[in-house]
Protein backbone atom coordinates (compact mmCIF):
# COMPACT_ATOMS: atom_id res chain seq x y z
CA UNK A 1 -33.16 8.49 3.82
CA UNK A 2 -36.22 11.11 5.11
CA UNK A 3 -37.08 8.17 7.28
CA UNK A 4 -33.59 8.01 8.68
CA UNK A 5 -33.55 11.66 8.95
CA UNK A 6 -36.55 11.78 10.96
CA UNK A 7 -35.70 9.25 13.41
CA UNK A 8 -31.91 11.07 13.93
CA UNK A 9 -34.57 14.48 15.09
CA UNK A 10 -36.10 12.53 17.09
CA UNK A 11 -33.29 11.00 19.00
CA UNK A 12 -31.81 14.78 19.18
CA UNK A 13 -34.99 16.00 20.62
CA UNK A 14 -35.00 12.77 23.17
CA UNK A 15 -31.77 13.60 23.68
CA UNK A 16 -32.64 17.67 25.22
CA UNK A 17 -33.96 18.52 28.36
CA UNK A 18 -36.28 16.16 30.14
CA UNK A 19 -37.35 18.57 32.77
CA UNK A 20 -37.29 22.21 33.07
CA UNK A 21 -34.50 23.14 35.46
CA UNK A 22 -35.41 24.80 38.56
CA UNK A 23 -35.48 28.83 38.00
CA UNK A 24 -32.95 29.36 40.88
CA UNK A 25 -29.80 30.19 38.42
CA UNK A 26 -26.38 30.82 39.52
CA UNK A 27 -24.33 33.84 39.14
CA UNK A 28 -21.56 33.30 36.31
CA UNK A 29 -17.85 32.60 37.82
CA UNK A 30 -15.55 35.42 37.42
CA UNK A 31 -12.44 32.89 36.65
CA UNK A 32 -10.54 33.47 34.04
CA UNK A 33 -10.10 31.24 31.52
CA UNK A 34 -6.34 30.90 31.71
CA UNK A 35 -6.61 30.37 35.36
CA UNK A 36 -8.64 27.59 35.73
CA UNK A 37 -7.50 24.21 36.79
CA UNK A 38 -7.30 22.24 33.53
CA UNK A 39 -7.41 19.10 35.53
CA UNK A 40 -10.48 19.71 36.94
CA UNK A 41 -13.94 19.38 34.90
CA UNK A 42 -15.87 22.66 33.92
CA UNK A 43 -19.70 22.72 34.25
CA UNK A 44 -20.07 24.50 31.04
CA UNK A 45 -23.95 25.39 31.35
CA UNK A 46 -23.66 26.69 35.03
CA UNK A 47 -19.81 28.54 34.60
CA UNK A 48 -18.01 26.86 37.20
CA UNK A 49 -16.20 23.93 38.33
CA UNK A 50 -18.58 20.85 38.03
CA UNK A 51 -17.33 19.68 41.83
CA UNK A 52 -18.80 23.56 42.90
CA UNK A 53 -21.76 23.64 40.79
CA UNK A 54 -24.29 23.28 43.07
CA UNK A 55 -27.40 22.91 40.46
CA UNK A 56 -25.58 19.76 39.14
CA UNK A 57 -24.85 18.11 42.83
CA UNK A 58 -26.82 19.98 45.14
CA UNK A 59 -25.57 16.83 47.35
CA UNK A 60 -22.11 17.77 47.31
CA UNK A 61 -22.44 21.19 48.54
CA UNK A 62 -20.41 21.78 52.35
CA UNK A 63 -23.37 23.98 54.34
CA UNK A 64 -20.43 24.35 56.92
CA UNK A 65 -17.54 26.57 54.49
CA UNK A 66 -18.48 29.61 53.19
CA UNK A 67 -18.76 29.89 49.88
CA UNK A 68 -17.94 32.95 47.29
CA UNK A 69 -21.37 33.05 44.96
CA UNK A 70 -19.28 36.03 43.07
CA UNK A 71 -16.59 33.15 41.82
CA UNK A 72 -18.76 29.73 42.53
CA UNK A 73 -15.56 28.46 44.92
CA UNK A 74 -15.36 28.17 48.64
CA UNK A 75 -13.97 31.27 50.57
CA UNK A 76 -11.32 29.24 51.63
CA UNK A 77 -10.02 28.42 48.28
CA UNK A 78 -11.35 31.56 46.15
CA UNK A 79 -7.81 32.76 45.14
CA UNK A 80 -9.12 35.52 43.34
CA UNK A 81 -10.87 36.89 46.40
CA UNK A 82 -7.82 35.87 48.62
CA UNK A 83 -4.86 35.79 45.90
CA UNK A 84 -2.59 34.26 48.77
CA UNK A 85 -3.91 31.58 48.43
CA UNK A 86 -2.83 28.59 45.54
CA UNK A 87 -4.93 28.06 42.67
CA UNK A 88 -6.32 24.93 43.49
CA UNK A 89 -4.10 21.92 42.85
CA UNK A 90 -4.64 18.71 40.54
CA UNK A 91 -5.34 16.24 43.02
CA UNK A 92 -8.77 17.83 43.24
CA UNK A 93 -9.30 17.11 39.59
CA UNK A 94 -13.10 16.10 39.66
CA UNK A 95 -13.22 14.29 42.93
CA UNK A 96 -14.58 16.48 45.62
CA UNK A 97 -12.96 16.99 49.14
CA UNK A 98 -15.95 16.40 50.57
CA UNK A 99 -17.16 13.14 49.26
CA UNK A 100 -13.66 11.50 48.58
CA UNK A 101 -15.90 10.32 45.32
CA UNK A 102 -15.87 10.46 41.32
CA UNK A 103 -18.71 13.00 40.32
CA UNK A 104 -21.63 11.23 38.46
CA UNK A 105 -23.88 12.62 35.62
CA UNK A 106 -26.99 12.41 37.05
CA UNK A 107 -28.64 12.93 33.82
CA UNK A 108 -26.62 10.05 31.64
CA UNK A 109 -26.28 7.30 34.45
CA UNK A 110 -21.99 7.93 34.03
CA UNK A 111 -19.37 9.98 35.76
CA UNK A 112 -19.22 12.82 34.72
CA UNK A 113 -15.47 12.53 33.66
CA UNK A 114 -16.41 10.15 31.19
CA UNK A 115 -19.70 11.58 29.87
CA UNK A 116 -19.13 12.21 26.48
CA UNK A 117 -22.48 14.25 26.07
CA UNK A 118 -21.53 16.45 28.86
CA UNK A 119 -18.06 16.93 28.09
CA UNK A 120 -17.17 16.23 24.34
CA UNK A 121 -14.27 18.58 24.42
CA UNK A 122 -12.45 15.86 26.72
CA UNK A 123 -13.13 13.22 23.19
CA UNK A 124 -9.87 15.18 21.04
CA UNK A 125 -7.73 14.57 24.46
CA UNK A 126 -8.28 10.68 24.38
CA UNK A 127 -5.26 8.37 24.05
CA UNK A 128 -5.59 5.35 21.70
CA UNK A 129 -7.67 2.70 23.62
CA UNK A 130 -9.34 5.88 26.11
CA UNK A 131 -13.14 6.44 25.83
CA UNK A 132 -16.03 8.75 26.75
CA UNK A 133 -19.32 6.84 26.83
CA UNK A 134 -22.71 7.72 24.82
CA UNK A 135 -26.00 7.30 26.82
CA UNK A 136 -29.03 7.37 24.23
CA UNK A 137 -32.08 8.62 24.77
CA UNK A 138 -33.75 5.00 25.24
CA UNK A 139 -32.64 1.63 24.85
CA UNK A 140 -34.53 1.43 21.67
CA UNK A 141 -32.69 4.51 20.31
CA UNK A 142 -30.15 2.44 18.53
CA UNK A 143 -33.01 0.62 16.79
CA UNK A 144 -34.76 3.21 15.42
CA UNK A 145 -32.21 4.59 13.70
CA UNK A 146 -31.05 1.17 12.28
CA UNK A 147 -27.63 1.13 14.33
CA UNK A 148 -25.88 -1.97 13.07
CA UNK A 149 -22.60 -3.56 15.16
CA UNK A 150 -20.44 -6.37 14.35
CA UNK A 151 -17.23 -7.74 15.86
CA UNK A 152 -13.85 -6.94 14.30
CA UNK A 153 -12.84 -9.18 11.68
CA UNK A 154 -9.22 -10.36 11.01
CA UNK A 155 -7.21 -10.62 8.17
CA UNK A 156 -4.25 -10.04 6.21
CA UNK A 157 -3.41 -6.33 5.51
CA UNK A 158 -0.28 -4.94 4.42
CA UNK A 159 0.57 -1.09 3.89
CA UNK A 160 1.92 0.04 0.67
CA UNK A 161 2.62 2.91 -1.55
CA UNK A 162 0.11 3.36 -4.10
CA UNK A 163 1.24 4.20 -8.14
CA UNK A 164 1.13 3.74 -12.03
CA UNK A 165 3.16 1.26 -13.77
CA UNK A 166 3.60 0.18 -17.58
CA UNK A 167 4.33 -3.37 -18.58
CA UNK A 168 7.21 -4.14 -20.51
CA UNK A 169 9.21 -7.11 -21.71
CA UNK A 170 12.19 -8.42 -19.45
CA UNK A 171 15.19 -7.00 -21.00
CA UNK A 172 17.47 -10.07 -19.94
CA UNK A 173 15.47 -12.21 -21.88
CA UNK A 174 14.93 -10.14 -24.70
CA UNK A 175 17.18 -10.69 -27.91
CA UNK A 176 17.47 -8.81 -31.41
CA UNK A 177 18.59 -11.30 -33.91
CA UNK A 178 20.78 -9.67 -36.96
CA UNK A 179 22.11 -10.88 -39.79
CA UNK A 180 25.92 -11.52 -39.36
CA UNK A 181 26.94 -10.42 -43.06
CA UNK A 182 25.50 -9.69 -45.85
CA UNK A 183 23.37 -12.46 -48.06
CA UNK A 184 20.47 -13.47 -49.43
CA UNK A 185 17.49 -15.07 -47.72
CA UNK A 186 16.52 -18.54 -48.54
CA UNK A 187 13.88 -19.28 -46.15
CA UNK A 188 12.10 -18.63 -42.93
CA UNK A 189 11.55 -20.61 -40.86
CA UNK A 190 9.60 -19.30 -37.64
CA UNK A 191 7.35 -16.77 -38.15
CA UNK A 192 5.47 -13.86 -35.58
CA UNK A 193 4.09 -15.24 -32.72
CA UNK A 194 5.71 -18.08 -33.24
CA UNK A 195 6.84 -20.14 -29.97
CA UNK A 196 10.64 -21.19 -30.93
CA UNK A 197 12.91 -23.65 -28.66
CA UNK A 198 16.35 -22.93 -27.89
CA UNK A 199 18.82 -22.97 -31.14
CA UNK A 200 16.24 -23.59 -33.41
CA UNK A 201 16.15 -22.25 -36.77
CA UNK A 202 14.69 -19.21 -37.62
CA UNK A 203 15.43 -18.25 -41.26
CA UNK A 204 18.83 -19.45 -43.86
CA UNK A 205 21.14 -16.89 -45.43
CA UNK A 206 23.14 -17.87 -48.44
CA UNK A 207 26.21 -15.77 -49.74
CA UNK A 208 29.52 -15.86 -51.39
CA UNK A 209 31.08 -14.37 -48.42
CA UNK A 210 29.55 -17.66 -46.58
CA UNK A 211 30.54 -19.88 -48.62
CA UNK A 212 33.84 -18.83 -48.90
CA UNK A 213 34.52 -18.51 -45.31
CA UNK A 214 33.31 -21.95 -44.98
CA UNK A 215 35.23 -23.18 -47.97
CA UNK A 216 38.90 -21.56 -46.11
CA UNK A 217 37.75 -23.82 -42.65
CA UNK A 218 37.09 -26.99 -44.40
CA UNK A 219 40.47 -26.26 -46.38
CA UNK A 220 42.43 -25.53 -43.28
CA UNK A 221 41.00 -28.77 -41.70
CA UNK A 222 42.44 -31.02 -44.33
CA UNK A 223 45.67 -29.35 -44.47
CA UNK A 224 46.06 -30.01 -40.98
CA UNK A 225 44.93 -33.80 -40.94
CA UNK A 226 46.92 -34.29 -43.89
CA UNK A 227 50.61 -32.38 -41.63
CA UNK A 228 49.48 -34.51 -38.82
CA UNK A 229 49.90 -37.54 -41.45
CA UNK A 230 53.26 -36.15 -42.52
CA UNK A 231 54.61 -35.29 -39.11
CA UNK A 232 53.57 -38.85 -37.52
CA UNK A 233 55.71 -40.57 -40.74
CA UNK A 234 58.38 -38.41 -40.03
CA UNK A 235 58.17 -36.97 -43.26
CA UNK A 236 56.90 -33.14 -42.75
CA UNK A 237 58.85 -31.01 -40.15
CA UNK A 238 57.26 -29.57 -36.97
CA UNK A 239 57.17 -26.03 -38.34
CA UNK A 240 54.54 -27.12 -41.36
CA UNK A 241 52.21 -28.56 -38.27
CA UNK A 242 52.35 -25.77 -36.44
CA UNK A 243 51.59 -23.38 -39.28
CA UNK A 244 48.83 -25.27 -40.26
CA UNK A 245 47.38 -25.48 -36.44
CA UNK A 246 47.70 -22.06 -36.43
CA UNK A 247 45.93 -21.73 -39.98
CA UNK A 248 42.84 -24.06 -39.25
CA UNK A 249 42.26 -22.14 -35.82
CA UNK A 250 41.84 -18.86 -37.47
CA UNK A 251 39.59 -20.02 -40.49
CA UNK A 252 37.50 -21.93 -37.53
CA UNK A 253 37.32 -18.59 -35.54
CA UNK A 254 36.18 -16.35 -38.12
CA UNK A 255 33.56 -19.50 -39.49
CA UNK A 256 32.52 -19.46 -35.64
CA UNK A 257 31.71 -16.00 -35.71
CA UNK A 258 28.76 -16.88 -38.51
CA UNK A 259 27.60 -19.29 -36.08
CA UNK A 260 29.07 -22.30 -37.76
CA UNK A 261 30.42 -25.48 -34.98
CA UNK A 262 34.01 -27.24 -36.06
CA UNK A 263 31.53 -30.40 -36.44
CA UNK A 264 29.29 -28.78 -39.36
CA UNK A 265 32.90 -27.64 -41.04
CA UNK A 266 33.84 -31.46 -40.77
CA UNK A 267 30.35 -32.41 -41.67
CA UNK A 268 30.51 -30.15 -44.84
CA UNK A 269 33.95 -31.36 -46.07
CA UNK A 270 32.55 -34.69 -46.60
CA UNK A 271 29.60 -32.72 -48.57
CA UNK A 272 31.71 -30.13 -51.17
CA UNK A 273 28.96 -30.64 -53.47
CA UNK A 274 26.44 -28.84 -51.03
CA UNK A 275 25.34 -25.12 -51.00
CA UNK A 276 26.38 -23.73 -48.10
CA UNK A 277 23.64 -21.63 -46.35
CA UNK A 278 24.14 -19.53 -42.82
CA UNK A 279 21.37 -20.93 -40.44
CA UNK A 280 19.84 -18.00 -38.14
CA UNK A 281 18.94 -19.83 -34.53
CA UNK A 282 17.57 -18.57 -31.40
CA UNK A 283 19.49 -17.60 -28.43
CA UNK A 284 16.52 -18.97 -26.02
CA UNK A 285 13.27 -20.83 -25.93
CA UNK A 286 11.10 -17.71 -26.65
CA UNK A 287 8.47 -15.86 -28.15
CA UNK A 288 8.53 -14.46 -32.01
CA UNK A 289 7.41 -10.81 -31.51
CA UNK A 290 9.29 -9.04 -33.93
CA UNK A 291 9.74 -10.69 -37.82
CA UNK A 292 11.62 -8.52 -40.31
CA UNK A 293 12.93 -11.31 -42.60
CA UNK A 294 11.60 -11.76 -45.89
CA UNK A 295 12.48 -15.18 -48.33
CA UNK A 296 14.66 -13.48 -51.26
CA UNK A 297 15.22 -10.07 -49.67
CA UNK A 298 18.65 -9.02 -49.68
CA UNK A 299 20.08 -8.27 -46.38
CA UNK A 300 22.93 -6.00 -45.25
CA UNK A 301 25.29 -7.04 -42.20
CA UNK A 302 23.64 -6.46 -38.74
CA UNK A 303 19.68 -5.35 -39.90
CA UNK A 304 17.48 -6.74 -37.70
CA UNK A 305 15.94 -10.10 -38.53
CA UNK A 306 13.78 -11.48 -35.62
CA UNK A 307 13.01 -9.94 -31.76
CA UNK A 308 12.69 -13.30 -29.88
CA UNK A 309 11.20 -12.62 -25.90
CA UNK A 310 10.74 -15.10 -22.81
CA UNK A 311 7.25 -13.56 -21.67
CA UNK A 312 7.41 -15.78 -18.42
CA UNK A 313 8.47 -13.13 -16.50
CA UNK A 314 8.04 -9.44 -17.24
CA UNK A 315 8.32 -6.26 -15.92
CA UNK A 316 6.24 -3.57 -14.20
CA UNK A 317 7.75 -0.22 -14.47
CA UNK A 318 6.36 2.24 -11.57
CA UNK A 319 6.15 5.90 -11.42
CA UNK A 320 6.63 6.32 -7.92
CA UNK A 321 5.59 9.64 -6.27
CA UNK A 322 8.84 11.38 -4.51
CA UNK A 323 7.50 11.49 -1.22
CA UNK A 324 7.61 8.23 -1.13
CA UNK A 325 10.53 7.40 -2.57
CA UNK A 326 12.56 6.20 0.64
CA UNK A 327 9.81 4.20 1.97
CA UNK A 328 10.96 1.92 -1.22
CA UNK A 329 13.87 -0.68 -0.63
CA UNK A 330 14.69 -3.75 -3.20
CA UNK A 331 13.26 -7.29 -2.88
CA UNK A 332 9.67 -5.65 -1.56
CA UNK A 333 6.78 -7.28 -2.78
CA UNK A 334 4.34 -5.26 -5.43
CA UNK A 335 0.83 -5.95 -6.38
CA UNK A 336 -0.41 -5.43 -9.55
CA UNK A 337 -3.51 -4.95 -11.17
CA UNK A 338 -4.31 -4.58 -14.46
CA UNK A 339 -7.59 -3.52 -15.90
CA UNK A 340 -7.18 -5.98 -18.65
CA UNK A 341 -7.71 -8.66 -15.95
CA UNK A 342 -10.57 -8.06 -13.88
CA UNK A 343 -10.70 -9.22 -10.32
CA UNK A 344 -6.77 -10.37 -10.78
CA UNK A 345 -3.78 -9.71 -8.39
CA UNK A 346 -0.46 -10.45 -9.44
CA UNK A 347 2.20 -10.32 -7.69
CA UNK A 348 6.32 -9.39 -8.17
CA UNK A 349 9.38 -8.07 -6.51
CA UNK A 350 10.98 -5.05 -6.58
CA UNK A 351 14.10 -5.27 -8.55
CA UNK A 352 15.50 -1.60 -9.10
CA UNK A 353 15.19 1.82 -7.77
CA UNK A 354 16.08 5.08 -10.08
CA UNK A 355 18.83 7.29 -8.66
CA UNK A 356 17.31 10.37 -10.03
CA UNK A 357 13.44 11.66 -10.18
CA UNK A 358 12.18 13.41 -13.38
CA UNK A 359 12.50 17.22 -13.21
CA UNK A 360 8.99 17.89 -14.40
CA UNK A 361 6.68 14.63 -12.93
CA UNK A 362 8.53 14.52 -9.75
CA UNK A 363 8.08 10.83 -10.73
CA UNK A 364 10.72 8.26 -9.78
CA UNK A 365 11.07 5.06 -12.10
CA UNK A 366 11.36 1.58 -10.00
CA UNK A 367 11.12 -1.58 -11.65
CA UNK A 368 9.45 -4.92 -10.49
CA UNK A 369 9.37 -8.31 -12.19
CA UNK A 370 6.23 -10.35 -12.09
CA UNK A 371 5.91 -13.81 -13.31
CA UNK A 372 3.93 -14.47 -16.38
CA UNK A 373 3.43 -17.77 -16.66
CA UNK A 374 0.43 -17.66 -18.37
CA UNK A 375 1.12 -14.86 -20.72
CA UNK A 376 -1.45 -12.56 -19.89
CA UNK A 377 0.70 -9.52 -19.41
CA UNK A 378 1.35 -7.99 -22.57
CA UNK A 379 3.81 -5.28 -23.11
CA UNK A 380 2.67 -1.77 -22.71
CA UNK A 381 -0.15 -2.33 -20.64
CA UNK A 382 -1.23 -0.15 -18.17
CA UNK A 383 -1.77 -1.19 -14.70
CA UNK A 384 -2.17 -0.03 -11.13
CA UNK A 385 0.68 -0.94 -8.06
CA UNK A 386 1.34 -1.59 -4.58
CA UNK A 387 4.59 -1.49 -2.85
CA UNK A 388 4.24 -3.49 0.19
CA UNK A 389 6.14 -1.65 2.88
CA UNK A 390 4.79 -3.73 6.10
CA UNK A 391 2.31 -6.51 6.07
CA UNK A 392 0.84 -8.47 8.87
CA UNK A 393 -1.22 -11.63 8.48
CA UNK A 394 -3.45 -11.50 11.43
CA UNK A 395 -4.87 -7.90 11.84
CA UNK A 396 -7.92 -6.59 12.98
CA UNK A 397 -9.78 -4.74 10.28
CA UNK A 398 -12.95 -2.73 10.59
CA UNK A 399 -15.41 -1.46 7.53
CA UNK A 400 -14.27 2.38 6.87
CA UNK A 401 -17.89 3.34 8.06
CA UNK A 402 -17.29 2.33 11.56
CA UNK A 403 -14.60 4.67 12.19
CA UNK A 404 -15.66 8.45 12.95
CA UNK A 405 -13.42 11.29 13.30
CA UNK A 406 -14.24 14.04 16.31
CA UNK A 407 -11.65 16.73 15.95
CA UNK A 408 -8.28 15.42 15.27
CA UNK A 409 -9.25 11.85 17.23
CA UNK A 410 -10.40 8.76 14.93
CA UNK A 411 -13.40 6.68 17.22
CA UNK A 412 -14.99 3.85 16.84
CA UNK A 413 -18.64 3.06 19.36
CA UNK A 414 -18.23 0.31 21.31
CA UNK A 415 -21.32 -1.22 22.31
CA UNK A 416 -21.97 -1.93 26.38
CA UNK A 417 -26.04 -1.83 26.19
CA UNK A 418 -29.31 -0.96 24.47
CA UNK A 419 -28.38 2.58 25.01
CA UNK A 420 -25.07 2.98 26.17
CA UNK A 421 -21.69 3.26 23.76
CA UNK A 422 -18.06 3.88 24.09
CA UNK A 423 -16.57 6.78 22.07
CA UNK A 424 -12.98 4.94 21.93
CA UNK A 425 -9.69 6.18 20.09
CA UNK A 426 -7.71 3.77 18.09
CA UNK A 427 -5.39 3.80 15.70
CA UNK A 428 -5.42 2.99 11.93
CA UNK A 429 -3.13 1.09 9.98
CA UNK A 430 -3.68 0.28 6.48
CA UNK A 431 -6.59 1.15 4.58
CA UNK A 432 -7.14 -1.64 1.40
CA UNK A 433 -9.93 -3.34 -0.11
CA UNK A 434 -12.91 -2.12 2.36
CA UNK A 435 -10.99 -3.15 5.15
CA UNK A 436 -8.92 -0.75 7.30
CA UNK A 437 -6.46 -1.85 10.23
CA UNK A 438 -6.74 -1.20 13.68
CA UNK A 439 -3.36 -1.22 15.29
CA UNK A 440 -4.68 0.02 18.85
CA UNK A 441 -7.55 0.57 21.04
CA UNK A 442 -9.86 -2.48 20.33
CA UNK A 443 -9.74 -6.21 21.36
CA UNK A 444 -11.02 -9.18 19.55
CA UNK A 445 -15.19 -10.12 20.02
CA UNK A 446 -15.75 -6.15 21.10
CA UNK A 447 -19.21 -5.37 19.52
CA UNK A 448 -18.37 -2.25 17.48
CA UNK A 449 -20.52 0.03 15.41
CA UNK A 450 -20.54 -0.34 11.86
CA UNK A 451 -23.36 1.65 10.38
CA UNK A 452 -24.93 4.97 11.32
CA UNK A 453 -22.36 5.40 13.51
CA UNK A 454 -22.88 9.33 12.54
CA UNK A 455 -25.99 9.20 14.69
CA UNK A 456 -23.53 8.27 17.70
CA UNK A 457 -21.44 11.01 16.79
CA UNK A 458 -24.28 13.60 16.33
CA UNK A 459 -25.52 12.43 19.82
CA UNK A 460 -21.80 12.92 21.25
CA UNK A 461 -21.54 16.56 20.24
CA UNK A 462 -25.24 17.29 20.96
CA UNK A 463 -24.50 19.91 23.12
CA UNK A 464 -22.38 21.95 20.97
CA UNK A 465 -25.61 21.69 18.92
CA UNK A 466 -26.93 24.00 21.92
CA UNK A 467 -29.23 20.79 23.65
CA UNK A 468 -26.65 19.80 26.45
CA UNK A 469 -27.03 18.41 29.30
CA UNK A 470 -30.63 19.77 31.25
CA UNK A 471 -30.22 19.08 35.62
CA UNK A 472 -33.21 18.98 37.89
C-alpha cells in the first residue's frame, strides 16, 4: 500500500506544471458569472473564455480587432463595455471565429472540450456513452501504479428485490390425521420419519362403537341380498326392497365415514368371527413428521394421531420490504439461499402476494414454492431471497472496482494508449455476485479499467487538487 501511495504522488507531481508560465499575467475578466455563455468553455486559471485567453492560444489571438484587456473579449463583442450589443451566441461555443477550428490543449495532446484534466466540471454533464479523456503524465504512468484493464465480460444477470424468508412445509400437501371416534389403539404401524405410500396403514383402532357400526352394514347387506331373493321369487313386495336399499345405504354411509369400503363390509360378513379394528391410512405418499399415537392409549374422537407431509416441494415465506412491494407480480422467479447449504441456489416461483403489510415491520408476506426433491429444505429454516424482476442472459458485466463515481456521473476508463484514457458514463443495471451490468455506454472488446482506477480519477480532478493545467 505505501508503495502504491508513493507512486499515486508521484504521478500527481508529474501531473503539475512542467514549465513555469511566462510572468506576463492577464488581468481577471469582469464577467459575471450568470452572464457567461454556458456553451462556451471557461479558462479557469486565466478568468476568461478559453477561445480569448491569449496565454493558452497565443495563436488564436486577431492583432487586427481591438480587444477589451478590462473583460478579456474583443471590443466588438464586449457587451458589458457596449451593452447593445448580444451576449455572445452558442454557435461560438469553443470554436473560434477566427480559426473556424476546435481549441486544443496544448498541454494534454486533446481538445480542450474534451480534456478532462482541464475541465472536470464538464465530467457530471456527460450523457451515458459521452467521455472526457485522461492524458497521464507518461506512458509508463499506468504501470507504475499497477493499472490493470480487461475487456467486459458477459453473462447472465437478472435484477431482483433482495429479502428474508422462512421455510415452511407446503400446506396443500400437508395432512393432520385424527382419530374418527373414540377407541383403543392396537398398533402402529408407521412411525416418525417414517416414509409412508399412499393409503397405507398407519396405526389400528378397536372399539365397540366400531364394531357395532360395522356389525349394522354387514346386517343391512344381508337383509338386502336376502329382499332381492324374495322380490325376484315374487314372494316379498317392492316396498320391503326398497326399505332395505334404503337401510343398507345408510349403515354403508355412516361405516364409510370410519373409512371402511362396501368390499371390506362384504369381506367381513364372510368373517363374523373376526375383531373388527378401524385401520388409520394416509391421505398421500408422504413424510411421518408428527407421531402422537401410542399402542394401548385410549383415544378420544378427532385428537391428533399422525402429521404426514410431501417435502418435495416447500415453501419460502418472504418478508418483503414495502417499497418494493409493487415491483412483485405472481409466477416471478425467486432465488434462494440458505446458509445450511453452502454455495447452493435454489430456485422457485412466486405463488402469493399479502394484501396487507404489518403495521410495525412494514414487512409484506409473499410466498414462493421451491422444489425439494432432495429434501434438504427443512421447515423453519432461515434463508436469504431474490425476486427476479428482469433478467437478461447476455449482459455485459464489469467488476464493481472498475466503475468510479465523479459527482452524480458513474465512469468507467477506457483505455486508447500507454497514457491516454476515456472518462466514459454508462449506466448500471444489476449489481449480483461481483458482477454489475452495464446497460449503456460501453461496447464489447473495449479495454476498460479494472483496478486502481482511483488513480485515473485522482488524475481527472487534479486540478481541483490546485495542480491544473500549467501553459507555456
Amino acid at each position: 500500500m505505501k508503495t502504491v501511495t508513493t507512486l499515486l504522488i508521484a504521478v500527481t507531481v508529474l501531473a503539475g506544471c512542467s514549465k513555469q508560465p511566462e510572468t506576463k499575467t492577464l488581468p481577471d475578466s469582469g464577467i459575471p458569472v450568470e452572464l457567461r455563455d454556458p456553451n462556451r468553455l471557461w479558462c479557469k486559471e486565466h478568468n476568461r473564455y478559453e477561445d480569448r485567453c491569449w496565454l493558452c492560444h497565443p495563436e488564436l489571438q486577431d492583432k487586427s480587432r481591438l480587444y477589451c484587456e478590462e473583460h478579456g473579449l474583443y471590443e466588438d463583442e464586449c457587451f458589458l463595455c457596449h451593452p447593445e450589443l448580444k451576449a455572445p451566441s452558442a454557435r461560438e461555443s469553443g470554436v473560434p471565429a477566427a480559426t473556424g477550428q476546435r481549441l486544443m490543449c496544448k498541454e494534454h495532446g486533446v481538445f480542450e472540450d474534451e480534456c478532462g484534466i482541464c475541465h472536470p466540471e464538464l465530467t457530471a454533464q456527460l450523457k451515458s456513452g459521452e467521455s472526457m479523456k485522461v492524458r497521464l503524465p507518461a506512458t509508463v504512468s499506468s504501470k507504475l501504479v499497477g493499472v490493470e484493464t480487461a475487456t467486459p465480460g458477459t453473462g447472465a444477470m437478472a435484477e431482483g428485490i433482495s429479502c428474508l424468508a422462512e421455510i415452511a412445509y407446503d400446506q396443500n400437501k400437508l395432512a393432520q390425521i385424527t382419530a374418527p371416534v373414540s377407541g383403543v389403539i392396537q398398533s402402529v404401524d408407521a412411525d416418525l420419519g417414517a416414509l409412508v405410500k399412499e393409503y397405507e396403514s398407519l396405526a389400528k383402532i378397536w372399539s365397540a362403537s366400531i364394531a357395532e357400526t360395522v356389525a349394522k352394514a354387514v346386517l343391512s347387506h344381508q337383509t338386502l341380498e336376502r329382499e332381492r331373493k324374495l322380490r325376484a321369487d315374487g314372494i316379498a313386495p317392492a316396498k320391503d326392497l326398497q326399505e332395505a336399499e334404503a337401510a343398507h345405504r345408510a349403515a354403508c354411509q355412516q361405516a364409510r365415514t370410519l373409512g371402511f369400503s362396501e368390499a371390506d363390509i362384504e369381506a367381513m360378513g364372510k368373517r363374523p368371527d373376526d375383531a373388527v379394528f378401524l385401520e388409520i391410512r394416509a391421505p398421500f405418499a408422504g413424510e411421518i413428521i408428527e407421531r402422537n399415537a401410542v399402542r394401548g392409549a385410549l383415544v378420544e374422537a378427532g385428537k391428533a394421531l399422525f402429521t404426514v407431509a410431501d417435502r418435495s416441494t416447500m415453501w419460502a415465506m418472504l418478508s418483503v420490504p414495502e417499497a418494493a412491494v409493487a415491483q412483485l407480480q405472481v409466477g416471478q422467479e425467486v432465488e434462494l439461499q440458505v446458509d445450511a447449504l453452502p454455495g447452493k441456489t435454489l430456485t422457485g416461483k412466486l405463488t402469493w402476494i399479502a394484501a396487507e403489510v404489518d403495521e410495525k415491520t412494514r414487512l409484506a408476506k409473499a410466498r414462493a414454492e421451491i422444489n425439494n426433491p432432495d429434501g434438504e429444505l427443512r421447515a423453519r429454516m432461515f434463508a436469504r431471497a431474490r425476486v427476479l424482476t428482469r433478467a437478461n442472459k447476455k449482459a455485459l458485466v464489469l467488476p464493481p472496482a472498475a466503475l468510479q463515481q465523479v459527482e452524480d456521473a458513474t465512469v468507467v476508463f477506457v483505455k486508447l494508449a500507454d497514457d491516454l484514457f476515456e472518462a466514459r458514463r454508462v449506466r448500471v443495471g444489476a449489481k449480483h455476485n461481483g458482477h454489475v451490468e452495464i446497460l449503456d455506454g460501453l461496447q464489447p472488446g473495449e479495454s476498460v479499467v479494472v483496478a486502481q482506477g482511483f488513480t485515473l480519477k485522482s488524475q481527472l480532478l487534479i486540478s481541483r487538487l490546485g495542480a491544473g493545467c500549467a501553459h507555456e
